[in-house]
Protein backbone atom coordinates (compact mmCIF):
# COMPACT_ATOMS: atom_id res chain seq x y z
CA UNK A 1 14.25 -6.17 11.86
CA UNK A 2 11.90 -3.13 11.35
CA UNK A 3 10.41 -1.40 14.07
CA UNK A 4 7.05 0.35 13.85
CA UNK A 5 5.90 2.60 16.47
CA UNK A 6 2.08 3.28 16.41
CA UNK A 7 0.96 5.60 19.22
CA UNK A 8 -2.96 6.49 18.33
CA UNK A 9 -3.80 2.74 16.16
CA UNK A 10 -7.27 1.84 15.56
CA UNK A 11 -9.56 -1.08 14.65
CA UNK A 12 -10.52 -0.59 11.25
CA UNK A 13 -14.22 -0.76 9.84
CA UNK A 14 -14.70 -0.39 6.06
CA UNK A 15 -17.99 -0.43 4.54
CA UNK A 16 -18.27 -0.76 0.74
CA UNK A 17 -20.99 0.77 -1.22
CA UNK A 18 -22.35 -0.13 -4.31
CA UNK A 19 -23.33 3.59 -5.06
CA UNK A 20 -22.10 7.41 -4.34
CA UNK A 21 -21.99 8.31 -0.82
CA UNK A 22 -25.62 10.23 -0.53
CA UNK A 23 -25.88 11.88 2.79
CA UNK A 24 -28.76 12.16 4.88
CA UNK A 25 -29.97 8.75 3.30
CA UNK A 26 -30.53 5.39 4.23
CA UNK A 27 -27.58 2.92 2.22
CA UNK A 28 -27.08 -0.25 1.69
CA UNK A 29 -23.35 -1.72 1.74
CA UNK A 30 -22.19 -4.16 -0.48
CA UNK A 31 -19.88 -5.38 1.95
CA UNK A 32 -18.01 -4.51 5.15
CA UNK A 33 -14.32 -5.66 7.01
CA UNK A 34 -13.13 -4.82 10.12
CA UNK A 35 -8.90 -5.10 9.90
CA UNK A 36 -6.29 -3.47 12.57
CA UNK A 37 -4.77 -0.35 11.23
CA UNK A 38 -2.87 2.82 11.66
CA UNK A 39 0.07 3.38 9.59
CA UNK A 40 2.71 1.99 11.76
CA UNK A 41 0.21 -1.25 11.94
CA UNK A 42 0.08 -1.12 8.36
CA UNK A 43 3.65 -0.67 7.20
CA UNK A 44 4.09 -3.78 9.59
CA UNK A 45 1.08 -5.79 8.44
CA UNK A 46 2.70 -5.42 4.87
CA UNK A 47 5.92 -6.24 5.83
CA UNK A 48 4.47 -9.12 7.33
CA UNK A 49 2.64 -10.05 4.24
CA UNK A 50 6.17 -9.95 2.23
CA UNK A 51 7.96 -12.21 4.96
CA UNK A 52 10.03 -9.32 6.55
CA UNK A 53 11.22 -9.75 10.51
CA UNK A 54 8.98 -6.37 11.78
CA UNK A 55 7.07 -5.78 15.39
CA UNK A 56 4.70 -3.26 16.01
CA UNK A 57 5.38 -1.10 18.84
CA UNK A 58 1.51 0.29 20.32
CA UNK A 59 -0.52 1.21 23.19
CA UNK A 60 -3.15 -1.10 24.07
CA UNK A 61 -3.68 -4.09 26.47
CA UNK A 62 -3.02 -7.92 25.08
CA UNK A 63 -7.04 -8.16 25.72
CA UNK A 64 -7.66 -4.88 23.61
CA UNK A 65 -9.61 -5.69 20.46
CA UNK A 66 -6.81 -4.47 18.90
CA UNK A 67 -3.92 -6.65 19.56
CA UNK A 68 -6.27 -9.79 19.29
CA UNK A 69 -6.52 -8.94 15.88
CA UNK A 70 -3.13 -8.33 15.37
CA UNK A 71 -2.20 -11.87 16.58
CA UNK A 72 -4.83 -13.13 15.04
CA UNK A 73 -2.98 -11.91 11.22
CA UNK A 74 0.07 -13.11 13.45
CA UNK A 75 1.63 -9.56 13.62
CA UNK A 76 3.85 -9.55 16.22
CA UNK A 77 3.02 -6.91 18.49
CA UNK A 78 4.61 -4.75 21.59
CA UNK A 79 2.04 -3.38 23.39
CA UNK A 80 1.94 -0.84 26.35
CA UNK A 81 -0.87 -1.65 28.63
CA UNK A 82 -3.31 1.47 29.76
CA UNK A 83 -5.85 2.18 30.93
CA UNK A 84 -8.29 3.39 27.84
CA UNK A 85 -9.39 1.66 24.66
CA UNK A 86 -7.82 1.48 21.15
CA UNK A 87 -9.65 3.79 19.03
CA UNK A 88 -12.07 2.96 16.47
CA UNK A 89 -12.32 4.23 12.57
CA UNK A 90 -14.76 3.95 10.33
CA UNK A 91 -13.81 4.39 6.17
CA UNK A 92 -16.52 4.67 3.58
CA UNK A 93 -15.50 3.41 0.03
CA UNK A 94 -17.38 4.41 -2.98
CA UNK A 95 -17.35 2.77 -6.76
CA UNK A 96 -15.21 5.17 -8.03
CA UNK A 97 -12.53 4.95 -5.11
CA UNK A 98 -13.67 7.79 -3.34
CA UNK A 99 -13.10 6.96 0.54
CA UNK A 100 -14.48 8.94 3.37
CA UNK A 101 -12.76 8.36 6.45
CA UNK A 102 -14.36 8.98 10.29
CA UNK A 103 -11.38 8.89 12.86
CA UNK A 104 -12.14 9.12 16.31
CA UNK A 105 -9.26 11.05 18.79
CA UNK A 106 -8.14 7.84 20.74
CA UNK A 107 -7.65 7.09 24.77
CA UNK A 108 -6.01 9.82 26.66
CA UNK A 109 -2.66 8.71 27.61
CA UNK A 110 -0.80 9.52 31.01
CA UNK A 111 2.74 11.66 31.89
CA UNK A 112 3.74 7.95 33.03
CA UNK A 113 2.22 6.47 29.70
CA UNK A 114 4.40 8.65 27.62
CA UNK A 115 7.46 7.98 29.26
CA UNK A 116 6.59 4.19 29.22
CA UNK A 117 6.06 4.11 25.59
CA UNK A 118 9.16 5.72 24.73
CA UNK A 119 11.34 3.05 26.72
CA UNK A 120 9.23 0.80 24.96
CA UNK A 121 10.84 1.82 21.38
CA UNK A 122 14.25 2.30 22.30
CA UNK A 123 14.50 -1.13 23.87
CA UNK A 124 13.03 -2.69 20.46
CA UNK A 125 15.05 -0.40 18.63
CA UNK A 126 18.41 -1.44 19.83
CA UNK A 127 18.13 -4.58 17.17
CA UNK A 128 16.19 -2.96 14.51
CA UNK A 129 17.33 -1.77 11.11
CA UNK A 130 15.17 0.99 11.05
CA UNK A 131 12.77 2.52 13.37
CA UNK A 132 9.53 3.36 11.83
CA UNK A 133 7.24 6.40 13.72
CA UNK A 134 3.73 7.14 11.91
CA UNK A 135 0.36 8.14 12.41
CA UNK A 136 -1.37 11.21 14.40
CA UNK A 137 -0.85 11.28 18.42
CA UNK A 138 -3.19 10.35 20.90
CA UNK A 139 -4.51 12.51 23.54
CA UNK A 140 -2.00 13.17 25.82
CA UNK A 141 0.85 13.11 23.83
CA UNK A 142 2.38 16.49 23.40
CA UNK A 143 3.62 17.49 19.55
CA UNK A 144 7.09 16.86 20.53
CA UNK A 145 6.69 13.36 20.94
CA UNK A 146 8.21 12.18 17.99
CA UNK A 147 11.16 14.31 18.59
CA UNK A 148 11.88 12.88 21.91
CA UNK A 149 11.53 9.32 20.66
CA UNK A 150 14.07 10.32 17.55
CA UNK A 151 16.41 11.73 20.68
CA UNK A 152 16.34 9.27 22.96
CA UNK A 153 16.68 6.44 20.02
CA UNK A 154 19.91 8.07 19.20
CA UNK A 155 20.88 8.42 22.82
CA UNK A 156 21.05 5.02 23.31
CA UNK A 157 22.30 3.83 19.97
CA UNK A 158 26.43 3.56 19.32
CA UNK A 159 26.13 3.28 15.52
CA UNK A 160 24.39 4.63 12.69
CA UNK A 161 21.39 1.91 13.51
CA UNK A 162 18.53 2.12 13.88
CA UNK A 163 17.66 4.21 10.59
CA UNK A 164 14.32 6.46 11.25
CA UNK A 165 11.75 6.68 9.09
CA UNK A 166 9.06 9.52 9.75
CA UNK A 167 5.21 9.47 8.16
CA UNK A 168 2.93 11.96 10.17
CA UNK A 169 0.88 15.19 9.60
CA UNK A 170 0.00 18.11 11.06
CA UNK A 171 1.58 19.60 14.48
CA UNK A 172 3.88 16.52 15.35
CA UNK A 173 5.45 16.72 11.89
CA UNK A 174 5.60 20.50 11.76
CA UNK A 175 7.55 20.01 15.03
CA UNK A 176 10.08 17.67 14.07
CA UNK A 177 11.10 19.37 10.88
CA UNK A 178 11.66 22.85 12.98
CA UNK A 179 13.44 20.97 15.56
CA UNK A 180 15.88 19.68 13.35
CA UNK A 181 16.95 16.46 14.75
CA UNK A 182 17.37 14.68 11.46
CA UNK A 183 15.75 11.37 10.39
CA UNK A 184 16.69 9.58 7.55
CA UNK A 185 13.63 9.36 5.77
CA UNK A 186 10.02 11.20 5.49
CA UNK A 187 6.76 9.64 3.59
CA UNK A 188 4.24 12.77 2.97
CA UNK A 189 1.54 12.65 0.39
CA UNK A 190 1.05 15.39 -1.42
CA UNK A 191 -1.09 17.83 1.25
CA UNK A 192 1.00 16.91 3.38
CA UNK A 193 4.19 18.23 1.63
CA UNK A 194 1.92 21.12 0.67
CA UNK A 195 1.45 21.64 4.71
CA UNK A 196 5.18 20.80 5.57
CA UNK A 197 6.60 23.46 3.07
CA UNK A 198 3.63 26.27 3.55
CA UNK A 199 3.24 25.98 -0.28
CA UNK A 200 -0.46 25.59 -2.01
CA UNK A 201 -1.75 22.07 -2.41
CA UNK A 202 -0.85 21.51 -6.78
CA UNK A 203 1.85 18.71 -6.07
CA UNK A 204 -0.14 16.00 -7.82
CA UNK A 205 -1.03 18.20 -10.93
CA UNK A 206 2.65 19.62 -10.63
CA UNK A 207 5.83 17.13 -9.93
CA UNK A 208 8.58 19.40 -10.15
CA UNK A 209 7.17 21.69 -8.01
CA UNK A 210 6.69 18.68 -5.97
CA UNK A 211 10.39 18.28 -6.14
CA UNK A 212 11.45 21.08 -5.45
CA UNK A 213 9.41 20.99 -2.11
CA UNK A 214 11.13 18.21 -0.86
CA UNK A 215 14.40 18.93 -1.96
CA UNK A 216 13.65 22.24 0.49
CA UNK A 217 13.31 19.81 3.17
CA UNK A 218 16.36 17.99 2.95
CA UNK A 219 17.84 21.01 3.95
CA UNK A 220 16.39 20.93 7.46
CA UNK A 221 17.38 17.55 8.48
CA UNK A 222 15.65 14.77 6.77
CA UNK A 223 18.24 12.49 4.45
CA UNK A 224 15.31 11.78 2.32
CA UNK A 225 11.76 12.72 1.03
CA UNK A 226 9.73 9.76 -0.29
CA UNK A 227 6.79 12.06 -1.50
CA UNK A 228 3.10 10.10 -2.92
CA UNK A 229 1.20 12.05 -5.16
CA UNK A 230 -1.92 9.48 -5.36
CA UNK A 231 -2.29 8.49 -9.42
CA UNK A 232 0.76 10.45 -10.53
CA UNK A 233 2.85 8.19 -8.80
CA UNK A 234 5.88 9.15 -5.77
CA UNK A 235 8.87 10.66 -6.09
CA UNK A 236 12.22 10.11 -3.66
CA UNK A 237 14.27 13.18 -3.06
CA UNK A 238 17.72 13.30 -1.91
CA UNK A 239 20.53 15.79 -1.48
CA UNK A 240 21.77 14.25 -5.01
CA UNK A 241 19.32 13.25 -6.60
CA UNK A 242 15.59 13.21 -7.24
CA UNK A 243 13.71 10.22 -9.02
CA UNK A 244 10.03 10.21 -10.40
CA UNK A 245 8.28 6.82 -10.55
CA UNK A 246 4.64 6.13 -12.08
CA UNK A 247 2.69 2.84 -12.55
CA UNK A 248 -0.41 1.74 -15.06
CA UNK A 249 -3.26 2.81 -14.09
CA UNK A 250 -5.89 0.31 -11.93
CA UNK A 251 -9.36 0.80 -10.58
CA UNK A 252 -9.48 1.47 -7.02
CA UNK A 253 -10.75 -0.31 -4.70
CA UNK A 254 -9.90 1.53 -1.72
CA UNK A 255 -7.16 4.02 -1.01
CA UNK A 256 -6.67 2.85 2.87
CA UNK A 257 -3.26 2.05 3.66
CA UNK A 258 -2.06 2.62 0.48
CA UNK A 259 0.61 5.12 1.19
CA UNK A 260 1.28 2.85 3.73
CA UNK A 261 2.34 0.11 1.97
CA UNK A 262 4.88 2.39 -0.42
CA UNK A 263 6.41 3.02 2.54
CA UNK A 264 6.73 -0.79 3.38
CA UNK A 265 7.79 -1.39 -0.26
CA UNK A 266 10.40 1.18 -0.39
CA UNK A 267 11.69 -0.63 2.86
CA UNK A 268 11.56 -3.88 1.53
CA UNK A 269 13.35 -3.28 -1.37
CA UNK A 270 16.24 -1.08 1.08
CA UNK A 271 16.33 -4.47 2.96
CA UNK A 272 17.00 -6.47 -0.12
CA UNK A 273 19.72 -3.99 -0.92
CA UNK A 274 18.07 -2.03 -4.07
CA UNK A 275 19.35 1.21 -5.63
CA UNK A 276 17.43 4.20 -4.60
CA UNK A 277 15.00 3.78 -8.04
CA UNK A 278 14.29 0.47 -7.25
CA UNK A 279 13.24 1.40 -3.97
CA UNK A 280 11.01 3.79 -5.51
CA UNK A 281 9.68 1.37 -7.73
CA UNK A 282 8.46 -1.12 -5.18
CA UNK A 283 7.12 1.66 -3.33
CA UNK A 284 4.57 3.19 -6.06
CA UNK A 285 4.03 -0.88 -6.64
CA UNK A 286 3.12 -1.50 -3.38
CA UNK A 287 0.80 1.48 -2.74
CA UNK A 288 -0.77 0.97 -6.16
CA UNK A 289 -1.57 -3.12 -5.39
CA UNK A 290 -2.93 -1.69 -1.80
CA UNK A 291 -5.02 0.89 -3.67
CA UNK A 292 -6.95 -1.82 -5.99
CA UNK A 293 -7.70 -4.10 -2.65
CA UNK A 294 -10.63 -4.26 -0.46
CA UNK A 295 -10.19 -1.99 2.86
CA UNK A 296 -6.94 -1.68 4.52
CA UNK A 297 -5.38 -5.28 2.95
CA UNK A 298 -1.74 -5.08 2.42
CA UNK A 299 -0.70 -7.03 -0.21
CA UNK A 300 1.87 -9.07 -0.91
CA UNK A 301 5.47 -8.78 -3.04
CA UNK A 302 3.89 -11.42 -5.23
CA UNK A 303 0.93 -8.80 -6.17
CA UNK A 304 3.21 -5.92 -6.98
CA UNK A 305 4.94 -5.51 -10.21
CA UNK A 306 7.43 -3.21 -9.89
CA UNK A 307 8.84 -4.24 -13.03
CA UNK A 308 5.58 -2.01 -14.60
CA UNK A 309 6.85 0.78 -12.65
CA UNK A 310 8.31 3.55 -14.99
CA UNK A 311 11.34 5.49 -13.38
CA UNK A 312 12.82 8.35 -13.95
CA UNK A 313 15.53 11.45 -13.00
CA UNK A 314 13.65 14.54 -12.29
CA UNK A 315 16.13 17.50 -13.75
CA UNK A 316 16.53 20.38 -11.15
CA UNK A 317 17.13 23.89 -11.77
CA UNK A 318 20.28 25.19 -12.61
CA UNK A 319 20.92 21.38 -13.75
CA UNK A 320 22.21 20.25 -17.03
């Protein structure tokens, strides 16, 4: 079983246009979706899609837009009643796979609302495998949120279960790196291992330097570093070892979710009991079959080919 835990999740709208994004105009779109998202949502919606036990831990009421659509994709959901309404996003896809994303700040969540949600996780994650914390925090929540949940998981836990894997940005991520609680696996992309490591923002042009990022975060507490540079594929970085994978190019459909669903692949493939690289490869598989479908569809292990994937040991200095 895989817990996620999505505290700010949002009803999806993607529009489609047939042309460049030209602002201050009137456009036409080719065609529009509205999906449940977030990444928690996401990473379960994929795991979902691949036939993997996973609930989604959220905010919302069982009447909230939201969680109708989850159980309408038959996600199964935990949700925390309150009193505001899930958030709504809208993402703007262009022909060449540019997306432009408009994310509004979410309902403003209580003292009691915080405390609420995090008995919520730690009473699913008492079965789970691993324990899965994404996305940007709702009003409400202070920064250290995810560090309490990580603290209070292990609290209550006698063994080395649940497993926690880690994909936010900004503040709550800065936090839980300087806190050093330790988690067992990150997912940035590449600005935000550019933020994390107060480095400049080359990573996709630049893989080793990439590398050598992460590996300065493994240092302060976090087992792992599953890093997605967009086209140039993902690395994983451990204390031993650092792998680089890359897939075939595809066109684009829409970038949505697509980091996402590496971090559901590399999960996957952990569940199935893969070596590290193989973990890696379903990852940049997954997030590269996400990438060349409509909006914020996950797709399934049947549409990845990890097989295409091309994996390799990064060398690191002072190596030979």
């Amino acid at each position: 079983m895989i817990v996620t835990v999505t505290a700010n999740p949002s009803l999806d709208r993607t529009i489609e246009l047939d042309a460049a994004l030209d602002r201050g105009e009137v456009q036409r779109s080719v065609s529009s979706s509205e999906q449940p998202g977030g990444k928690g949502v996401n990473v379960s919606r994929a795991l979902i899609a691949s036939g993997l036990d996973t609930i989604a831990v959220l905010p919302g009421d069982a009447s909230d837009p939201m969680l109708v659509a989850l159980r309408a994709e038959h996600t199964p959901t935990a949700g925390l009643p309150i009193s505001g309404r899930v958030r709504s996003n809208v993402t703007i896809t262009e022909p060449d796979g540019t997306t432009t994303k408009i994310n509004e700040p979410g309902p403003q969540l209580s003292a009691d609302d915080d405390a609420a949600l995090i008995a919520l996780v730690v009473s699913h994650a008492r079965r789970a495998e691993w324990v899965v914390l994404a996305g940007s925090l709702p009003p409400g929540l202070s920064d250290d949120f995810y560090v309490r949940v990580v603290q209070a998981i292990r609290a209550a836990s006698d063994s080395s279960l649940p497993r926690i894997a880690v994909d936010s940005s900004g503040a709550p991520m800065q936090a839980l790196i300087q806190s050093g609680v330790g988690v067992d696996l990150i997912k940035p992309n590449a600005e935000e291992l550019a933020e994390l490591t107060e480095l400049p923002d080359t990573f996709e042009d630049d893989p080793d330097a990439a590398a050598a990022a992460a590996l300065s975060l493994i240092s302060k507490g976090c087992r792992a570093v599953l890093a997605t540079l967009g086209s140039r594929g993902a690395l994983l970085v451990t204390a031993d070892e650092t792998w680089r994978a890359t897939m075939p190019p595809v066109t684009a459909k829409s970038t949505v979710g697509a980091g996402d669903a590496s971090l559901a692949g590399y999960l996957l493939a952990d569940q199935r009991g893969a070596a590290p690289e193989r973990r890696l490869a379903q990852a940049v598989a997954h997030g590269t079959a996400a990438a060349s479908l409509p909006g914020s569809t996950m797709p399934t292990t049947d549409q990845t080919d990890p097989d295409s994937a091309e994996v390799h040991v990064l060398s690191r200095p002072g190596s030979h």
